[in-house]
PDB file of N, CA and C in Angstrom:
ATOM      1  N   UNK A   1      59.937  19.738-212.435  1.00  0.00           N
ATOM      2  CA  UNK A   1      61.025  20.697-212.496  1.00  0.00           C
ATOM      3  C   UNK A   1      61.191  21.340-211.120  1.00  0.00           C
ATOM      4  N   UNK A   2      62.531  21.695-210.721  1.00  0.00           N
ATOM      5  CA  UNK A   2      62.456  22.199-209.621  1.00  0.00           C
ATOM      6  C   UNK A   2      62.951  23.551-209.610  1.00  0.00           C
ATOM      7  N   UNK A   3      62.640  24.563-208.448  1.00  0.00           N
ATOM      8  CA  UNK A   3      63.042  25.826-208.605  1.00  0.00           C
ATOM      9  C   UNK A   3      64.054  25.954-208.275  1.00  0.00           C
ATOM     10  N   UNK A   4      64.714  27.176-208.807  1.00  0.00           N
ATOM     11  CA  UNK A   4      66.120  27.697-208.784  1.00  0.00           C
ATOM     12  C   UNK A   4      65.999  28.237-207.558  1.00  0.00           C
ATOM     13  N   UNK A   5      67.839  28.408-207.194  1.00  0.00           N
ATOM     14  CA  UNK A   5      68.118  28.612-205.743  1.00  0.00           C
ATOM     15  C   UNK A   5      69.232  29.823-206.250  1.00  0.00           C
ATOM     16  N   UNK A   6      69.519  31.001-205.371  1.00  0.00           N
ATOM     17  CA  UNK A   6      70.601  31.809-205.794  1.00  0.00           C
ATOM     18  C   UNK A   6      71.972  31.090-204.858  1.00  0.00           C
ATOM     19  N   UNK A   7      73.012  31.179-205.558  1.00  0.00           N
ATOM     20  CA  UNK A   7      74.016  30.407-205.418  1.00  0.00           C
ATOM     21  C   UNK A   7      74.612  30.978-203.708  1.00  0.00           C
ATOM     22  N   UNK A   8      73.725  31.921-203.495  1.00  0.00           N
ATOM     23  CA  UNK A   8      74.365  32.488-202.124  1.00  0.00           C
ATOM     24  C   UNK A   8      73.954  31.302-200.667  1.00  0.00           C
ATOM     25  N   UNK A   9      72.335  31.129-201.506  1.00  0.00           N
ATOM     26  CA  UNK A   9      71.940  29.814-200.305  1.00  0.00           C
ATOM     27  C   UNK A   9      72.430  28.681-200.689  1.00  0.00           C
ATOM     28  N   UNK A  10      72.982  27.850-201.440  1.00  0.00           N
ATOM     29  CA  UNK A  10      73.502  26.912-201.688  1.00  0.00           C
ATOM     30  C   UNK A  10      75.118  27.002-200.965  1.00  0.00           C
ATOM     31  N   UNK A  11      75.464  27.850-200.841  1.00  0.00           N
ATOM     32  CA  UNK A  11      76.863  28.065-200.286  1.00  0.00           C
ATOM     33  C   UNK A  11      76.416  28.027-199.112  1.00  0.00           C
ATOM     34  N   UNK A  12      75.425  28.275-198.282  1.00  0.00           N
ATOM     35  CA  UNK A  12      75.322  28.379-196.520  1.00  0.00           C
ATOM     36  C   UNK A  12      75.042  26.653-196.323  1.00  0.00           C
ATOM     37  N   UNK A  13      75.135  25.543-197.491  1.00  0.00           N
ATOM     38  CA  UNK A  13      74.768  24.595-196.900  1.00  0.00           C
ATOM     39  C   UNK A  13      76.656  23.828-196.672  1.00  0.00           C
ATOM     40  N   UNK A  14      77.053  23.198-195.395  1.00  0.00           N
ATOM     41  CA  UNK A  14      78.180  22.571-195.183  1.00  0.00           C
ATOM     42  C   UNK A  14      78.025  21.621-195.412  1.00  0.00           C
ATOM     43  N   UNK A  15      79.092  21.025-196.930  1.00  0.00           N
ATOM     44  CA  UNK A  15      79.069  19.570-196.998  1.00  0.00           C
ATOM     45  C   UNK A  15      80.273  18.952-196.374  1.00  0.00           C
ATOM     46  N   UNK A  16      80.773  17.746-196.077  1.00  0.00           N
ATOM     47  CA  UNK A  16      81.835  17.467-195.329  1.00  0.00           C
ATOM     48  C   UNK A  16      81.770  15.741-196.078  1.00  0.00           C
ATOM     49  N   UNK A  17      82.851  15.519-195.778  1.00  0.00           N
ATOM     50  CA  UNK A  17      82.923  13.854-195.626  1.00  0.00           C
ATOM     51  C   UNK A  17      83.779  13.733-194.863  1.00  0.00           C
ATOM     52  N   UNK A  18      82.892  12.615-194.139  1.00  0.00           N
ATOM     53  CA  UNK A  18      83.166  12.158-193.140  1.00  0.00           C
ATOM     54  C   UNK A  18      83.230   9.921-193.069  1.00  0.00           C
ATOM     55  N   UNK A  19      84.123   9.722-191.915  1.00  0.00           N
ATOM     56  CA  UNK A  19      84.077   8.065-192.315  1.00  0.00           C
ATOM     57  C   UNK A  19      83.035   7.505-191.038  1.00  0.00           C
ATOM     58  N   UNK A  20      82.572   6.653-191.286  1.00  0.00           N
ATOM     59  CA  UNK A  20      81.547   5.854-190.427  1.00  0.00           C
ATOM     60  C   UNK A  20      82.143   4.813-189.218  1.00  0.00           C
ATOM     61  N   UNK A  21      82.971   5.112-188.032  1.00  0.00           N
ATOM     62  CA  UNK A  21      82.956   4.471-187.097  1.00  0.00           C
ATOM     63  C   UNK A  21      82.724   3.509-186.405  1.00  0.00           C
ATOM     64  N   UNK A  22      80.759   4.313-186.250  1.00  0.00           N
ATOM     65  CA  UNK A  22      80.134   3.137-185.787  1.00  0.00           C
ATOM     66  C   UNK A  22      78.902   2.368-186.288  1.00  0.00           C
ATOM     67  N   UNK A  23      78.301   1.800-185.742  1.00  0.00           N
ATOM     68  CA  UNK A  23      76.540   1.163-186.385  1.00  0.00           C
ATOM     69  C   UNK A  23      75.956   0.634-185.262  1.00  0.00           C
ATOM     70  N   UNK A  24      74.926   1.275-185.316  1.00  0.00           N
ATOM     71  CA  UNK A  24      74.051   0.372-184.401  1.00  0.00           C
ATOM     72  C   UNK A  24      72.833   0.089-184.608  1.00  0.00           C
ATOM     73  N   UNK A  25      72.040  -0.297-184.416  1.00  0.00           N
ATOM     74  CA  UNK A  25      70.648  -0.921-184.652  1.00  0.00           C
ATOM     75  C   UNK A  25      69.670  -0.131-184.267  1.00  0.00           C
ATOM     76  N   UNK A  26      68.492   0.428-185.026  1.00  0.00           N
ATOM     77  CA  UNK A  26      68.441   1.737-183.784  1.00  0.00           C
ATOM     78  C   UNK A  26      66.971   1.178-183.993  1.00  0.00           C
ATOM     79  N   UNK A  27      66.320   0.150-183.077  1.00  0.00           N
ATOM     80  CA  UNK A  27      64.977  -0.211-182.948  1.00  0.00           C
ATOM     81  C   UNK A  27      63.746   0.224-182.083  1.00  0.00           C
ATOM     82  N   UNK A  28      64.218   1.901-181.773  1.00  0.00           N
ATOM     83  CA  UNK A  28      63.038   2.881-181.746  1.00  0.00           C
ATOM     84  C   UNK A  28      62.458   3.620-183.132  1.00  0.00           C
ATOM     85  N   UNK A  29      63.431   3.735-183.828  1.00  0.00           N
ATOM     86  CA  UNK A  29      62.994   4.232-184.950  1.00  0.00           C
ATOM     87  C   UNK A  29      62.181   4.203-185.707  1.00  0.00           C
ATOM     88  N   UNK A  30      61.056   4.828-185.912  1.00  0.00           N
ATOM     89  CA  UNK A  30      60.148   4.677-186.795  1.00  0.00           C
ATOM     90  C   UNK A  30      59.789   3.991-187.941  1.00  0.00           C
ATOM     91  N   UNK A  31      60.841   3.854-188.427  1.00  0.00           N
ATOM     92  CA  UNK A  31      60.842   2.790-189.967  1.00  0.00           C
ATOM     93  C   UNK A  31      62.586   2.355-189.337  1.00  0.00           C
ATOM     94  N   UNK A  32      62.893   1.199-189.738  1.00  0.00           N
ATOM     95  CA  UNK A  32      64.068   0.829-189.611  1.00  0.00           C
ATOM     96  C   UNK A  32      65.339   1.565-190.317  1.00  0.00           C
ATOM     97  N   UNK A  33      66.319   1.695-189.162  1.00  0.00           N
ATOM     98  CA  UNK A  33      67.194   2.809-189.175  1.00  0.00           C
ATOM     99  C   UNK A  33      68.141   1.926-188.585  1.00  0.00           C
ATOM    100  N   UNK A  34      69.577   2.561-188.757  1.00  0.00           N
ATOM    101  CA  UNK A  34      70.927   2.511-188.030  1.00  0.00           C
ATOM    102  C   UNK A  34      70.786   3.810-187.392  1.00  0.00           C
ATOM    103  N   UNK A  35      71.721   3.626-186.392  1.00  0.00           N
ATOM    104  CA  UNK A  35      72.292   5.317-185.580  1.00  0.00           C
ATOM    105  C   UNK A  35      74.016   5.157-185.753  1.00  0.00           C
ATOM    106  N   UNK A  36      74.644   5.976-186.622  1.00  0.00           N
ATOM    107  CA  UNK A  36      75.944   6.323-187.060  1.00  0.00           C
ATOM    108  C   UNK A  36      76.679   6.802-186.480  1.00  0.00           C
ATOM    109  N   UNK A  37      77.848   6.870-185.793  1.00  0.00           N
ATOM    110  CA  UNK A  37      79.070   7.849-185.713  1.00  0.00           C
ATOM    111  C   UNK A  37      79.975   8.232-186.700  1.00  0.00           C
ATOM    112  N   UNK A  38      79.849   9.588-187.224  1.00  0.00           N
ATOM    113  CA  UNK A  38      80.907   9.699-188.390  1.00  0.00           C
ATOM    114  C   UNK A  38      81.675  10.644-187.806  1.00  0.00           C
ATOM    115  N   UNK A  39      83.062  10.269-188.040  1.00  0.00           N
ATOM    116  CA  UNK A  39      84.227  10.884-187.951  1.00  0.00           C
ATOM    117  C   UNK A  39      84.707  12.172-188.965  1.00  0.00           C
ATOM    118  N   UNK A  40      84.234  13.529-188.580  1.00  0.00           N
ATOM    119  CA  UNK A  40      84.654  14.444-189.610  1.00  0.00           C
ATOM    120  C   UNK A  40      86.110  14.758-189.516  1.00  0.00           C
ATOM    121  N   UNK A  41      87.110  14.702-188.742  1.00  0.00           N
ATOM    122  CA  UNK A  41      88.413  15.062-188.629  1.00  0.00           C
ATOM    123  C   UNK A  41      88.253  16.040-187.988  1.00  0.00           C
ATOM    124  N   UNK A  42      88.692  17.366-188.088  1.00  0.00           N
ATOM    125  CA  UNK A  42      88.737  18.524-186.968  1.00  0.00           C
ATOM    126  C   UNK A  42      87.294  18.949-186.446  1.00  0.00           C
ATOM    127  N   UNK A  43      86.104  18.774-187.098  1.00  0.00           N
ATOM    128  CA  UNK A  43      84.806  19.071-186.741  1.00  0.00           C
ATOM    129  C   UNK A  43      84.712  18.067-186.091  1.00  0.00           C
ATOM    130  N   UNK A  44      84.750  17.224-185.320  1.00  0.00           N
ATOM    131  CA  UNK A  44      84.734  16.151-184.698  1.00  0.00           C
ATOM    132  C   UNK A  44      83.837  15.021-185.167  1.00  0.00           C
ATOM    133  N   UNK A  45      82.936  13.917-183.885  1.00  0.00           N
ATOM    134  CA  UNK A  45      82.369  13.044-184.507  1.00  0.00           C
ATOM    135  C   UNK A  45      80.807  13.056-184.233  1.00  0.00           C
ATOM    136  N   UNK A  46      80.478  12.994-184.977  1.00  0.00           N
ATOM    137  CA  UNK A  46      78.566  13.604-184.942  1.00  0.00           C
ATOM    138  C   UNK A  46      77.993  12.531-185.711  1.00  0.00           C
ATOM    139  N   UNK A  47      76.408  12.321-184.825  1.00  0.00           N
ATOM    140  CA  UNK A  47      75.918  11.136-184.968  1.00  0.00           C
ATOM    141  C   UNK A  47      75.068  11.393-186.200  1.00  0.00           C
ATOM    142  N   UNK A  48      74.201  10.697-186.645  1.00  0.00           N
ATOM    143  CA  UNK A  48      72.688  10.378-187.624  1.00  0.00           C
ATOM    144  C   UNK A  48      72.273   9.428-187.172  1.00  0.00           C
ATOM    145  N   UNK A  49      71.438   9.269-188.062  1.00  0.00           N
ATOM    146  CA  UNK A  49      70.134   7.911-188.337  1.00  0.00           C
ATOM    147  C   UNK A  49      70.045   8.345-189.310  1.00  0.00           C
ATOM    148  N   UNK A  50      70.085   7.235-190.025  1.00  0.00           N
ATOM    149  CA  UNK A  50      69.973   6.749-191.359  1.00  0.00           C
ATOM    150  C   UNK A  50      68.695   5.525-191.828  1.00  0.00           C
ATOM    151  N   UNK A  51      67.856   5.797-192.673  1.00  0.00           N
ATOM    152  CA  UNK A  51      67.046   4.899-192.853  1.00  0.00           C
ATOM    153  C   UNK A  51      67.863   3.798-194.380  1.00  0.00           C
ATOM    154  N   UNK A  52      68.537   3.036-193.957  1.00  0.00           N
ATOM    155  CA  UNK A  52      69.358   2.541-195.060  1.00  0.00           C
ATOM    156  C   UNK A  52      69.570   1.030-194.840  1.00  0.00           C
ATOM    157  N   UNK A  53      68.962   0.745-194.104  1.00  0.00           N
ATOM    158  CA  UNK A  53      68.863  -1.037-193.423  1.00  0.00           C
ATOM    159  C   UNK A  53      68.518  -1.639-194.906  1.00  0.00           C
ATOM    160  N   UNK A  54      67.961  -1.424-195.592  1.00  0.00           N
ATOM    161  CA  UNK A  54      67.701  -2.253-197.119  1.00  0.00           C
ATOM    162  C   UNK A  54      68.781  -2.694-197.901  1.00  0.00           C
ATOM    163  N   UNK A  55      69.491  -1.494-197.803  1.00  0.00           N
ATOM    164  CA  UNK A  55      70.429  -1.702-198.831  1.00  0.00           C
ATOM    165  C   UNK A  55      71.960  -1.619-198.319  1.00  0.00           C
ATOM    166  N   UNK A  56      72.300  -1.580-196.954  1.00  0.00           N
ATOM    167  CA  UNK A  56      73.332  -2.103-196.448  1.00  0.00           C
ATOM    168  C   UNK A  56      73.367  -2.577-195.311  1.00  0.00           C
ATOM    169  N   UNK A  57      74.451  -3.401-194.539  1.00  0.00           N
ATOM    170  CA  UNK A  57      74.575  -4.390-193.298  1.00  0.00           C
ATOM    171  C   UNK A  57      75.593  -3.227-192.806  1.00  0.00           C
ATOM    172  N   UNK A  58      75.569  -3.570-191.427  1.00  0.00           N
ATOM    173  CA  UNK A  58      76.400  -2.709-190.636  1.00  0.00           C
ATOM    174  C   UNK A  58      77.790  -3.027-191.095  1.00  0.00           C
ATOM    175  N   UNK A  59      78.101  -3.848-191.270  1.00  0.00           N
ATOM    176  CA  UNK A  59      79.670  -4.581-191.680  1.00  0.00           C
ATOM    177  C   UNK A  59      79.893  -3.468-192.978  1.00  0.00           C
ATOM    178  N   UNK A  60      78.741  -3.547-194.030  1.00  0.00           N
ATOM    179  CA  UNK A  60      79.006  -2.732-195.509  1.00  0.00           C
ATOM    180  C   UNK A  60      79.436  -1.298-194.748  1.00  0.00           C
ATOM    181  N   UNK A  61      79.070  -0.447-193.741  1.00  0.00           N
ATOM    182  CA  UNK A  61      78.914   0.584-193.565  1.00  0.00           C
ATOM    183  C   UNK A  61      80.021   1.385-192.666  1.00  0.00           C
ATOM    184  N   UNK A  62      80.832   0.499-191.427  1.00  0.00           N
ATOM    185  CA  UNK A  62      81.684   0.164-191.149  1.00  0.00           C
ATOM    186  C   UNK A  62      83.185   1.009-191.652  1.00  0.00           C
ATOM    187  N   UNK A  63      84.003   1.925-191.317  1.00  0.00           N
ATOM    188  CA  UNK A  63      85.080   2.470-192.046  1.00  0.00           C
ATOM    189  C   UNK A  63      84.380   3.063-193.442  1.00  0.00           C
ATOM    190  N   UNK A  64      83.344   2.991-193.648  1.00  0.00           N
ATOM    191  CA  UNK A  64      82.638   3.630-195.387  1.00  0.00           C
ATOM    192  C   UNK A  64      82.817   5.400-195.131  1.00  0.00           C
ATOM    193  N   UNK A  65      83.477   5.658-195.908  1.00  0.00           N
ATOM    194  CA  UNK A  65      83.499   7.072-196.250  1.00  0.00           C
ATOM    195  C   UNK A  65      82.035   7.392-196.944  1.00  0.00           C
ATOM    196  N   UNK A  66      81.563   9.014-196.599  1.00  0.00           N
ATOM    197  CA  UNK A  66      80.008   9.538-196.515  1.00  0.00           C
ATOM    198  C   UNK A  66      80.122  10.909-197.094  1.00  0.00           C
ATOM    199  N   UNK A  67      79.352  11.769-197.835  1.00  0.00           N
ATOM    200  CA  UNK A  67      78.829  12.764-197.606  1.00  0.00           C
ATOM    201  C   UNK A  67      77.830  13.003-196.657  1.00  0.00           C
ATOM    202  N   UNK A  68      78.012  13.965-195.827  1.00  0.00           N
ATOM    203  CA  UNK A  68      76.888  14.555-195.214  1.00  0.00           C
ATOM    204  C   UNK A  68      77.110  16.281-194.687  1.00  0.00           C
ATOM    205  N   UNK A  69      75.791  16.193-194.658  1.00  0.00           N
ATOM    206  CA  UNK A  69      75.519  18.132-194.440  1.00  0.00           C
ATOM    207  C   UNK A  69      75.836  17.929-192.940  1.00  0.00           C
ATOM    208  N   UNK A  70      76.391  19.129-192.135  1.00  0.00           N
ATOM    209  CA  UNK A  70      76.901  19.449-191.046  1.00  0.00           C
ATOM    210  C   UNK A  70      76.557  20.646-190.231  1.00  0.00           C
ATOM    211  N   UNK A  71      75.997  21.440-190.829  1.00  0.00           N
ATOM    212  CA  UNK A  71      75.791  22.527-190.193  1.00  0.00           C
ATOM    213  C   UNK A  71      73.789  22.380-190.008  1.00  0.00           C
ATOM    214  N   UNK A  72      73.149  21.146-190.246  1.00  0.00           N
ATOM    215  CA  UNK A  72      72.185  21.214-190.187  1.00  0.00           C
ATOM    216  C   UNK A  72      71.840  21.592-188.287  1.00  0.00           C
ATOM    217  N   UNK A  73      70.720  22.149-187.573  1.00  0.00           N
ATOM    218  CA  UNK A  73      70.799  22.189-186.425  1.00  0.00           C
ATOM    219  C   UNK A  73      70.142  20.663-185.758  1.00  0.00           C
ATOM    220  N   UNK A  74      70.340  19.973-184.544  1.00  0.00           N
ATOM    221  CA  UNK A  74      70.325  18.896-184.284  1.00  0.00           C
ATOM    222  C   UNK A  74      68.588  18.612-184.316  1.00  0.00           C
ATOM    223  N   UNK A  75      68.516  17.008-184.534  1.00  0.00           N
ATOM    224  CA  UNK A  75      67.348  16.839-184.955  1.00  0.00           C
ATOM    225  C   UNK A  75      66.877  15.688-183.812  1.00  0.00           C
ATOM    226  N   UNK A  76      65.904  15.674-182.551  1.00  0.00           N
ATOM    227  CA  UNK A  76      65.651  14.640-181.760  1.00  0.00           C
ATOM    228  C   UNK A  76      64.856  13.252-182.930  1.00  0.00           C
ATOM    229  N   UNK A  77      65.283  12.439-182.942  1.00  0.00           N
ATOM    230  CA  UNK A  77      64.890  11.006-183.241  1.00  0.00           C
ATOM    231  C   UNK A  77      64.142  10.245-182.120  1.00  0.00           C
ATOM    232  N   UNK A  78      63.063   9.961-182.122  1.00  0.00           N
ATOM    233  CA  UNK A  78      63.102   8.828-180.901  1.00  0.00           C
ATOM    234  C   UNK A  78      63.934   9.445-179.595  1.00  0.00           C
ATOM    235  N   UNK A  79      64.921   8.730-179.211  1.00  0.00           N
ATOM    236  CA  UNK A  79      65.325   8.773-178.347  1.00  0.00           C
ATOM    237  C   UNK A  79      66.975   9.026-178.387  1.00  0.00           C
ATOM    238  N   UNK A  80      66.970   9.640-179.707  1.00  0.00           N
ATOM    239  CA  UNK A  80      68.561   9.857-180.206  1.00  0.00           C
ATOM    240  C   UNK A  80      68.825  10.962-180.825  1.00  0.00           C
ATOM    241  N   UNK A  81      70.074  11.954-180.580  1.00  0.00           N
ATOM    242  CA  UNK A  81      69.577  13.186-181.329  1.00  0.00           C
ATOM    243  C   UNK A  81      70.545  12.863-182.835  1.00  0.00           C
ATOM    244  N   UNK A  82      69.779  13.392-183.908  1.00  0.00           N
ATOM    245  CA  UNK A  82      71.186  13.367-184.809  1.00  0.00           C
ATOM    246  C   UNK A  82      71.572  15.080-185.423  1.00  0.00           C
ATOM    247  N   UNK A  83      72.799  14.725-185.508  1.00  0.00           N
ATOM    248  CA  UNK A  83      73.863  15.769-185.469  1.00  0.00           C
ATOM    249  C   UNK A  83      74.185  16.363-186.863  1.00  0.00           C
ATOM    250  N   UNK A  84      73.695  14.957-188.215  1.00  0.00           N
ATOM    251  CA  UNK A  84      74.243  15.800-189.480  1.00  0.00           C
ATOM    252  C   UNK A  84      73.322  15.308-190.169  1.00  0.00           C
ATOM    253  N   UNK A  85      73.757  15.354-191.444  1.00  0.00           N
ATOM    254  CA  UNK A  85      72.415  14.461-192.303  1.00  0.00           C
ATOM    255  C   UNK A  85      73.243  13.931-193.565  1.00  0.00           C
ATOM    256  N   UNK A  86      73.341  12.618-193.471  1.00  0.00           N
ATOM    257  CA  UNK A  86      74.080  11.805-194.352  1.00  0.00           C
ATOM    258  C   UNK A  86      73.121  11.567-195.574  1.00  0.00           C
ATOM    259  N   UNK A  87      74.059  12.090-197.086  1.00  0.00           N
ATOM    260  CA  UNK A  87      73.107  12.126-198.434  1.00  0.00           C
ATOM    261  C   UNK A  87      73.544  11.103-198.965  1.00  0.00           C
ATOM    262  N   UNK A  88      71.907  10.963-199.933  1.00  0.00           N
ATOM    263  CA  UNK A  88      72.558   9.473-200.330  1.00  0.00           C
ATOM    264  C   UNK A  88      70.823   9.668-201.676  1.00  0.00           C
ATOM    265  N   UNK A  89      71.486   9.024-203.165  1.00  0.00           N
ATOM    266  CA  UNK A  89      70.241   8.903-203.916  1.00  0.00           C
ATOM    267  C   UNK A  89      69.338   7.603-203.725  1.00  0.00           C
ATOM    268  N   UNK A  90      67.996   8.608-204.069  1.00  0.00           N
ATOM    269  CA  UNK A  90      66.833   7.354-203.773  1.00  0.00           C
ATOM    270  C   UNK A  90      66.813   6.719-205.017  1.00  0.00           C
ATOM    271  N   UNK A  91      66.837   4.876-204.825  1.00  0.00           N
ATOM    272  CA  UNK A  91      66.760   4.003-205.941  1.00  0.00           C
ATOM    273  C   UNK A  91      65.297   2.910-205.419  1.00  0.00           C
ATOM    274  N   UNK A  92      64.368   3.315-206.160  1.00  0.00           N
ATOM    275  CA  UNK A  92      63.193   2.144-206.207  1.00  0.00           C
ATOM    276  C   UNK A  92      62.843   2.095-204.330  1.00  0.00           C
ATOM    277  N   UNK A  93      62.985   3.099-203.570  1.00  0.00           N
ATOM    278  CA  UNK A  93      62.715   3.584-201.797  1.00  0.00           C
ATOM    279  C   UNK A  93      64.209   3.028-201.360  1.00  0.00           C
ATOM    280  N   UNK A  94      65.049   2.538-202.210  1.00  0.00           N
ATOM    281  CA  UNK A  94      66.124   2.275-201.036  1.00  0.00           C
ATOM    282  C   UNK A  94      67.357   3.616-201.473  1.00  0.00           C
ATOM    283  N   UNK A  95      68.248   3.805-200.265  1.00  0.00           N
ATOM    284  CA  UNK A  95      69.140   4.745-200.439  1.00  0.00           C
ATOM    285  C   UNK A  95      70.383   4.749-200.574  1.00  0.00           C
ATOM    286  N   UNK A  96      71.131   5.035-201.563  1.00  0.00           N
ATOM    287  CA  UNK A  96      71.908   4.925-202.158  1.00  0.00           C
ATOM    288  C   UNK A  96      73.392   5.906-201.755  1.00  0.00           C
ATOM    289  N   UNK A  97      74.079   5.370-200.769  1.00  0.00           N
ATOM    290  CA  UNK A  97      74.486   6.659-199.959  1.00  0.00           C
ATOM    291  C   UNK A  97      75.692   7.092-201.472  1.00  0.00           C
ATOM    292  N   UNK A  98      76.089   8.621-200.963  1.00  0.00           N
ATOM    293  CA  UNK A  98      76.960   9.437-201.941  1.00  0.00           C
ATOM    294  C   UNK A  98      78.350   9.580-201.313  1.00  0.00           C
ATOM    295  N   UNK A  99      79.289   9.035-201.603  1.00  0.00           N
ATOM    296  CA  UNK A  99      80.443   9.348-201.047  1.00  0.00           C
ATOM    297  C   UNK A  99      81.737   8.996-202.288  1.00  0.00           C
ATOM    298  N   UNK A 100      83.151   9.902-201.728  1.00  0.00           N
ATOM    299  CA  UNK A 100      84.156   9.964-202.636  1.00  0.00           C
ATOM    300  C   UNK A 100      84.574   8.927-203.278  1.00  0.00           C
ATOM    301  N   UNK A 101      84.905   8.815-204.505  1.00  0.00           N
ATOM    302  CA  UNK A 101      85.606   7.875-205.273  1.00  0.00           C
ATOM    303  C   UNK A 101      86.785   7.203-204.740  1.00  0.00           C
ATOM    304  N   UNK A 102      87.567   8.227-204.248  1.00  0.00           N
ATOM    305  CA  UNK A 102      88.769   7.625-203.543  1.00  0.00           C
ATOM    306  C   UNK A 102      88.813   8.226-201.900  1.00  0.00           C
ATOM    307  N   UNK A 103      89.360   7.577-201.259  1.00  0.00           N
ATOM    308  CA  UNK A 103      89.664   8.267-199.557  1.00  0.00           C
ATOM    309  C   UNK A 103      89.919   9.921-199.848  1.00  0.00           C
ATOM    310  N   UNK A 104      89.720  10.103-199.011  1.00  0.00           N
ATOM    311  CA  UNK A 104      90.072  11.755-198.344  1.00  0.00           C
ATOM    312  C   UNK A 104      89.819  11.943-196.728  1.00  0.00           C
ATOM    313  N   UNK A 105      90.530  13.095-196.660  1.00  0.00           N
ATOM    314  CA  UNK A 105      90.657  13.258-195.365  1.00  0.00           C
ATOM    315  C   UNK A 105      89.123  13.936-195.151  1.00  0.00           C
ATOM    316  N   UNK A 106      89.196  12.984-193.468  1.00  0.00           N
ATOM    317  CA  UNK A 106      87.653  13.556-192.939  1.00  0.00           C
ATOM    318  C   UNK A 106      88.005  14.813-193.023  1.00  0.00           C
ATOM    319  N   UNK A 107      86.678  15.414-192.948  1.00  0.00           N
ATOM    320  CA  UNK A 107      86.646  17.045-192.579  1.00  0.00           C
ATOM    321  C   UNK A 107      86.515  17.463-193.725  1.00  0.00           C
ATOM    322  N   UNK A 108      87.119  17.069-195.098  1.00  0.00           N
ATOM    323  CA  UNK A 108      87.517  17.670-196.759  1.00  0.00           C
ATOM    324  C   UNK A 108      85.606  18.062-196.945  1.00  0.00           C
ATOM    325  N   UNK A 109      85.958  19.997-197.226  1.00  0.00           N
ATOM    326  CA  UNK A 109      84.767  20.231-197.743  1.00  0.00           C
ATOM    327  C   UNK A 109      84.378  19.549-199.638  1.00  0.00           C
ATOM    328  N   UNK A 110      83.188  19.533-199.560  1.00  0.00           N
ATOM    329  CA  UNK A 110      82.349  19.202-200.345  1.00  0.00           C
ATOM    330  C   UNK A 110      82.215  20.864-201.779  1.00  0.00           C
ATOM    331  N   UNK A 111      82.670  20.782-202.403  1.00  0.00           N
ATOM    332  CA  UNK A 111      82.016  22.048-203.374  1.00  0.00           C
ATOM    333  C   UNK A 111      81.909  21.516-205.077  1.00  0.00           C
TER     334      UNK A 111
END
């Protein structure tokens, strides 16, 4: 079971979707990773790493619309900083990214 949160900190977290640009191979990474460019629309375009090489090819990922948190503060990787943190559910260790049913505009908050 997990503990309750008051709805005031759940509101300080920024969700956004954003679309995926770019992919790259990111073979400093500790466990195998991509390094992302996602396109938020007026928040501009901010990178990740993603540990998601299992369960998709750069081609799958490619123009893919994303949730990710945005206001996280930047995180050094290796040798890459990332900028947001793209969510996604865990299935059997692989990750299952979370994003809209239909298109929306980058930038569209998350609530």
């Amino acid at each position: 079971m997990t503990s309750a949160i008051a709805f005031e900190d759940f509101a300080k977290v920024d969700l956004r979707i954003g679309t995926i640009i770019e992919v790259k191979d990111f073979p400093k990474a500790r466990h195998p990773a991509y390094q992302l460019k996602i396109d938020f629309g007026d928040l501009g375009i901010k990178k990740s790493s993603a540990q998601i090489t299992r369960q998709y090819t750069k081609d799958d990922l490619l123009n893919r619309q994303i949730v990710a948190v945005v206001n996280f503060p930047s995180k050094q990787i290796a040798n890459f900083k990332s900028e947001c943190l793209v969510l996604g559910a865990v299935k059997a260790k692989d990750v299952v990214l979370l994003r809209p049913e239909v298109n929306v505009k980058n930038g569209t908050t998350v609530s």
